[in-house]
N, C-alpha and C. Protein backbone atom coordinates (compact mmCIF):
# COMPACT_ATOMS: atom_id res chain seq x y z
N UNK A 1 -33.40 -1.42 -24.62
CA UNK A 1 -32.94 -2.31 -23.57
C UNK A 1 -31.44 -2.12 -23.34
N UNK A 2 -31.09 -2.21 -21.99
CA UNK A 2 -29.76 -1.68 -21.71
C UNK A 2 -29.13 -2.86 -22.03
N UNK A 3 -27.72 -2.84 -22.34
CA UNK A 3 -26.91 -4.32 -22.12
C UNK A 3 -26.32 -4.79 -20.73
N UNK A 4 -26.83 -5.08 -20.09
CA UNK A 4 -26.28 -6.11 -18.76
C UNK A 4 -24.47 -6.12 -18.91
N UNK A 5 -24.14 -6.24 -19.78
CA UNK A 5 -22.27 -6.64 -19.75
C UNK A 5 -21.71 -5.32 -19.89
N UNK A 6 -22.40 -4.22 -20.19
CA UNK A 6 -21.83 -2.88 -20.48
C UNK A 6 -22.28 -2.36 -19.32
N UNK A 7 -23.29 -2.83 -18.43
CA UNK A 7 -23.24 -1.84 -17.24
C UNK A 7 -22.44 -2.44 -16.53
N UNK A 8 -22.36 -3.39 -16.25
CA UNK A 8 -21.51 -4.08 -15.42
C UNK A 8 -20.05 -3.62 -15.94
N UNK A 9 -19.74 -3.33 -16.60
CA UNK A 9 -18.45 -2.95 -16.76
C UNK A 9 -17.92 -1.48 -16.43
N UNK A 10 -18.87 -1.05 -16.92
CA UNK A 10 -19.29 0.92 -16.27
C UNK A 10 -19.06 0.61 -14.34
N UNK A 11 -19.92 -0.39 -13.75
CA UNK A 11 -19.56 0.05 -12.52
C UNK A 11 -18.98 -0.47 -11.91
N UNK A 12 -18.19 -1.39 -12.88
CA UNK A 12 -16.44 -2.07 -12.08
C UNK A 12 -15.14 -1.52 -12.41
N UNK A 13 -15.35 -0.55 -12.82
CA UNK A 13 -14.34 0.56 -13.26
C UNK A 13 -13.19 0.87 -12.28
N UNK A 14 -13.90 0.82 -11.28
CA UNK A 14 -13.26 1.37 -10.63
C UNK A 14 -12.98 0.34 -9.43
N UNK A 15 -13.48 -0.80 -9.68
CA UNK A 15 -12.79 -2.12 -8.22
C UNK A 15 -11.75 -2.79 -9.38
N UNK A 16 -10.70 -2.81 -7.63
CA UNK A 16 -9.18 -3.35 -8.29
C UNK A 16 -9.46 -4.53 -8.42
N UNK A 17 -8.57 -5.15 -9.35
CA UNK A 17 -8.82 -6.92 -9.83
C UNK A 17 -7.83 -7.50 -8.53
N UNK A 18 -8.45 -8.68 -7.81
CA UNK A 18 -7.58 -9.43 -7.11
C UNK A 18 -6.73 -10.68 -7.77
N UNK A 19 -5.93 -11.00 -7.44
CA UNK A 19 -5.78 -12.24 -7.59
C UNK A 19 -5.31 -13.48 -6.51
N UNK A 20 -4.86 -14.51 -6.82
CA UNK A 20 -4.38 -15.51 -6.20
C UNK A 20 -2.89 -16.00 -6.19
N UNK A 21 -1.99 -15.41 -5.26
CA UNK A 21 -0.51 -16.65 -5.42
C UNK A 21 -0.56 -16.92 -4.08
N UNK A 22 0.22 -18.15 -5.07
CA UNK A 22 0.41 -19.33 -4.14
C UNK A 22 1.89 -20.05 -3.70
N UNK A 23 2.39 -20.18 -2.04
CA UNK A 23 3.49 -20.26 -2.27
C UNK A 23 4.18 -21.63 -0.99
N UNK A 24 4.96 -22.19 -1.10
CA UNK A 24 5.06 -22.94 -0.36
C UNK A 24 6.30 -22.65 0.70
N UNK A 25 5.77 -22.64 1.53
CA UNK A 25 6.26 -22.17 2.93
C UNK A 25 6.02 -23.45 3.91
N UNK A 26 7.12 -23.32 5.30
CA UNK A 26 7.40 -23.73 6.31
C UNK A 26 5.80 -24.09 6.60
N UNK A 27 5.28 -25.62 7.39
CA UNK A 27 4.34 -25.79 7.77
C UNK A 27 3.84 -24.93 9.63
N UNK A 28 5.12 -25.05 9.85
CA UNK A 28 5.06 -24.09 11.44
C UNK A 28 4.55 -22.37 11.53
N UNK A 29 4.56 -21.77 10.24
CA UNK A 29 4.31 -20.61 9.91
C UNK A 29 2.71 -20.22 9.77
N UNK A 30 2.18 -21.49 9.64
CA UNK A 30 0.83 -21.69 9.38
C UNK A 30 0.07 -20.34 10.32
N UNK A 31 -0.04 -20.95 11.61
CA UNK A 31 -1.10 -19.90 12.67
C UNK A 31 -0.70 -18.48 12.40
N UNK A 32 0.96 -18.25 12.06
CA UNK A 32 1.04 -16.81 12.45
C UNK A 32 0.75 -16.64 11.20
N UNK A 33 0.85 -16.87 9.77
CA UNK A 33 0.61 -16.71 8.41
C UNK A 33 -1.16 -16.16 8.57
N UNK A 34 -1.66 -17.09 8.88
CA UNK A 34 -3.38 -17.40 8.62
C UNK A 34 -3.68 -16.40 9.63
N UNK A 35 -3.88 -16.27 11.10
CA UNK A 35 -4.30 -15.78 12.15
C UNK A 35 -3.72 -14.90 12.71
N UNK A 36 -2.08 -14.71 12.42
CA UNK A 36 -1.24 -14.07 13.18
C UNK A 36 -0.95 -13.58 14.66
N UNK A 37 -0.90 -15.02 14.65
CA UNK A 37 -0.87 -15.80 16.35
C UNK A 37 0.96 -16.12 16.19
N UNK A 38 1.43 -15.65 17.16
CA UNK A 38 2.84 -16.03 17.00
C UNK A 38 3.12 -16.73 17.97
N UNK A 39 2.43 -17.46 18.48
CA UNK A 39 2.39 -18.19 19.50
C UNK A 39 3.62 -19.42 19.45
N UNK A 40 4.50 -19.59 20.11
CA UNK A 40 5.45 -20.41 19.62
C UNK A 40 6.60 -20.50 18.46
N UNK A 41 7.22 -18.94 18.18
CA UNK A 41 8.05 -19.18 17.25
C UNK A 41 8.52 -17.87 18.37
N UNK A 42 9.79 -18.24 18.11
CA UNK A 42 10.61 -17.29 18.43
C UNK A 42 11.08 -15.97 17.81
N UNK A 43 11.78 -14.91 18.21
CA UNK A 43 11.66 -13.39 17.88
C UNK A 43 12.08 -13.76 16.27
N UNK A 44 13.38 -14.51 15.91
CA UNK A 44 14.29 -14.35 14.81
C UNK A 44 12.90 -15.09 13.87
N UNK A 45 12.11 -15.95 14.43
CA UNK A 45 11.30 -17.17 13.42
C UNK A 45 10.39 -15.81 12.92
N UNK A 46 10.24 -14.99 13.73
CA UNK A 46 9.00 -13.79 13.92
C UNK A 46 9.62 -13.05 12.42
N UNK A 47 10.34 -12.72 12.93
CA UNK A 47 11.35 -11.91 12.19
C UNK A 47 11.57 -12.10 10.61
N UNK A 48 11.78 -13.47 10.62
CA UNK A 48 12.15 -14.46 8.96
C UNK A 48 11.10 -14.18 8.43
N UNK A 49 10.04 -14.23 8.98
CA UNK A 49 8.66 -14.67 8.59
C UNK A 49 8.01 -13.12 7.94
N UNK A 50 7.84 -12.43 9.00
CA UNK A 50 7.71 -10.50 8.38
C UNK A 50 8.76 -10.04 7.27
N UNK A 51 9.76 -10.46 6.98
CA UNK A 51 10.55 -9.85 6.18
C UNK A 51 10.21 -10.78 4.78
N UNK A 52 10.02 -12.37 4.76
CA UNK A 52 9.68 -12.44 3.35
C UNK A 52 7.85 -12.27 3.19
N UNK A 53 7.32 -11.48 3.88
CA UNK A 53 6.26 -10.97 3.80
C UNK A 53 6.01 -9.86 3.20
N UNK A 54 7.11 -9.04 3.54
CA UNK A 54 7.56 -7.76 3.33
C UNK A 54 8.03 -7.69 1.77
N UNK A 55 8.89 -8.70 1.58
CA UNK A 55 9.67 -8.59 0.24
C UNK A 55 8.97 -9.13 -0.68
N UNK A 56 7.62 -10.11 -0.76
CA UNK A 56 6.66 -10.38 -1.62
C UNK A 56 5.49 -9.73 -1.48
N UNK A 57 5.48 -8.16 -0.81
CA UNK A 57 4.26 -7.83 -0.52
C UNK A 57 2.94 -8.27 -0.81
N UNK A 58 3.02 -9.05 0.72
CA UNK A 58 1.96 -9.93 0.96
C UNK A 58 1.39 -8.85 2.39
N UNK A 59 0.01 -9.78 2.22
CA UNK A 59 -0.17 -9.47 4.09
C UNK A 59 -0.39 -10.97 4.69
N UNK A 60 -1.61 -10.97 5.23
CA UNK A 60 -1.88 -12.49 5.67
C UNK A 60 -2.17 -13.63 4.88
N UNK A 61 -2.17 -15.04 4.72
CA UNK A 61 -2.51 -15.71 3.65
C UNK A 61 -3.91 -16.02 4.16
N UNK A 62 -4.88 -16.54 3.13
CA UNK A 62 -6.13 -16.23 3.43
C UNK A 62 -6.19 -18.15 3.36
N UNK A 63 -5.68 -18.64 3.09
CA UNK A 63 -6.15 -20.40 3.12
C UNK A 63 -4.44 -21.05 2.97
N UNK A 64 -4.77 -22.58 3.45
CA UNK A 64 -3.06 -23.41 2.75
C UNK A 64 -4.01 -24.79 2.93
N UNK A 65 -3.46 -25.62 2.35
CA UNK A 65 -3.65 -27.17 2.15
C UNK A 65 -3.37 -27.49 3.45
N UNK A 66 -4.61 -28.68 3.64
CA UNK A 66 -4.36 -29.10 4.91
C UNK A 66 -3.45 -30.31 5.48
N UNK A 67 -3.02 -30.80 4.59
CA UNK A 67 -1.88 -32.26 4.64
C UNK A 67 -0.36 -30.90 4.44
N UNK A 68 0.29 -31.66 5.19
CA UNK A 68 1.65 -31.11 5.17
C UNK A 68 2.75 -32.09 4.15
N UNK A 69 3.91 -31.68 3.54
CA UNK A 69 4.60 -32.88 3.21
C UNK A 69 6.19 -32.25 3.56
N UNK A 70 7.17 -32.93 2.99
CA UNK A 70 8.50 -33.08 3.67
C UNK A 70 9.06 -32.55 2.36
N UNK A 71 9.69 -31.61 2.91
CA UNK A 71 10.56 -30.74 1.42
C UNK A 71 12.06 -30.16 1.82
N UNK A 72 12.66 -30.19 0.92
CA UNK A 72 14.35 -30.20 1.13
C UNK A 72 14.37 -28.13 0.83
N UNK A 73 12.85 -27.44 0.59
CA UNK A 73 12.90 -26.31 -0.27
C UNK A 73 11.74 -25.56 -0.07
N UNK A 74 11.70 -24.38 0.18
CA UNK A 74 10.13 -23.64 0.39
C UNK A 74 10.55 -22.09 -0.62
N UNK A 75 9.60 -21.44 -0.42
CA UNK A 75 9.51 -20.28 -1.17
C UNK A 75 9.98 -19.23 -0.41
N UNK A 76 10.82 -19.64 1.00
CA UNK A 76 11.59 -18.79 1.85
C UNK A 76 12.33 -18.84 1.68
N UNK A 77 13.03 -19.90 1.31
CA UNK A 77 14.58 -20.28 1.15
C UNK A 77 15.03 -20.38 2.56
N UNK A 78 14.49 -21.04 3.44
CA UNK A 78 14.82 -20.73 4.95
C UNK A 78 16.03 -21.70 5.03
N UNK A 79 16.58 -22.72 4.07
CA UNK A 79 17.71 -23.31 3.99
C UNK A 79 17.76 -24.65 4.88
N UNK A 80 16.36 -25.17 5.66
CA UNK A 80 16.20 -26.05 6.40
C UNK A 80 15.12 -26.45 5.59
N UNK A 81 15.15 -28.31 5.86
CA UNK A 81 14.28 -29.16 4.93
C UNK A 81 13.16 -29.51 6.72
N UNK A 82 11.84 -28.92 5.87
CA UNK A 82 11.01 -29.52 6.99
C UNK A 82 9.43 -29.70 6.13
N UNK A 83 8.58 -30.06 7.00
CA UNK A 83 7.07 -29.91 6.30
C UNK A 83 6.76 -28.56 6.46
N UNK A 84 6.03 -28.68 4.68
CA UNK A 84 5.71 -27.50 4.20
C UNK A 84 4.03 -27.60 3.83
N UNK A 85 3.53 -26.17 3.93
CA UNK A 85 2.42 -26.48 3.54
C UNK A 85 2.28 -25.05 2.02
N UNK A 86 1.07 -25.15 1.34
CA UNK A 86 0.66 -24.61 0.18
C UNK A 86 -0.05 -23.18 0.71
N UNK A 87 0.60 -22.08 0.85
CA UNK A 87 -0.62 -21.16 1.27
C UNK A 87 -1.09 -20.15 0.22
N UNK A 88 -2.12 -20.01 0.64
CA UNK A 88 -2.97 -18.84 -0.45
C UNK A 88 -2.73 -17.47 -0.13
N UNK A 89 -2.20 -16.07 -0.76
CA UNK A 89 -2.35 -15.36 -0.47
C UNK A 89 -3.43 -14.18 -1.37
N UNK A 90 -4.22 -13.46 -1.17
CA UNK A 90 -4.78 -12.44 -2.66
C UNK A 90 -3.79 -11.18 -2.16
N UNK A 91 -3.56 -10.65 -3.48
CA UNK A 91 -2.96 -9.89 -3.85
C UNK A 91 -3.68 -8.59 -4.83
N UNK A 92 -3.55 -7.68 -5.25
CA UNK A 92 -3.60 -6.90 -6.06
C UNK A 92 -2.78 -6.95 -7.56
N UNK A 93 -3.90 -7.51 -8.41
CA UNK A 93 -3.43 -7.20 -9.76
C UNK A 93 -2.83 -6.53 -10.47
N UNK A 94 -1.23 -6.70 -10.95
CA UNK A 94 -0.74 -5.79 -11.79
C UNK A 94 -1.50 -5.29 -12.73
N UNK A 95 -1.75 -3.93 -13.29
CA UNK A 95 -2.36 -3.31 -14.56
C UNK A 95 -1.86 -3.54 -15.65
């Protein structure tokens, strides 16, 4: 009888492990984050937004909490206190 946990491991050899971070960002970032609808932010908001995308190589976030709250601080450092929401991004597992 074969072992079930040893094949399964034979043919995940080779799929990358995902994971989950999580980061708190501007609540206005939401549509273009999730959908990447930039509908209503301007070139520079466009701009802020792709570059700490860029520098946490991320791509799109795949979920965020749906209540917003009021924060003096986000994971942009955008230096303005506004509502923020929790977004999900998956990522690729360091080895």
């Amino acid at each position: 009888m074969k072992n079930n946990k040893t094949e399964a491991v034979k043919m995940n050899k080779n799929v990358k492990q995902i994971e989950v971070r999580s980061y708190t960002l501007p609540a206005s970032w939401a549509s273009y984050l999730i959908n990447g609808d930039a509908t209503g932010l301007g070139v520079e908001e466009e701009g802020r937004i792709d570059n700490f995308l860029a520098s946490q190589r991320l791509d799109y976030a795949v979920s965020c909490t749906e209540e917003a709250r009021f924060s003096r601080q986000n994971d942009a450092h955008t230096g303005l206190a506004d509502d923020v929401l929790d977004y999900s991004f998956l990522v690729e597992a360091a080895e």
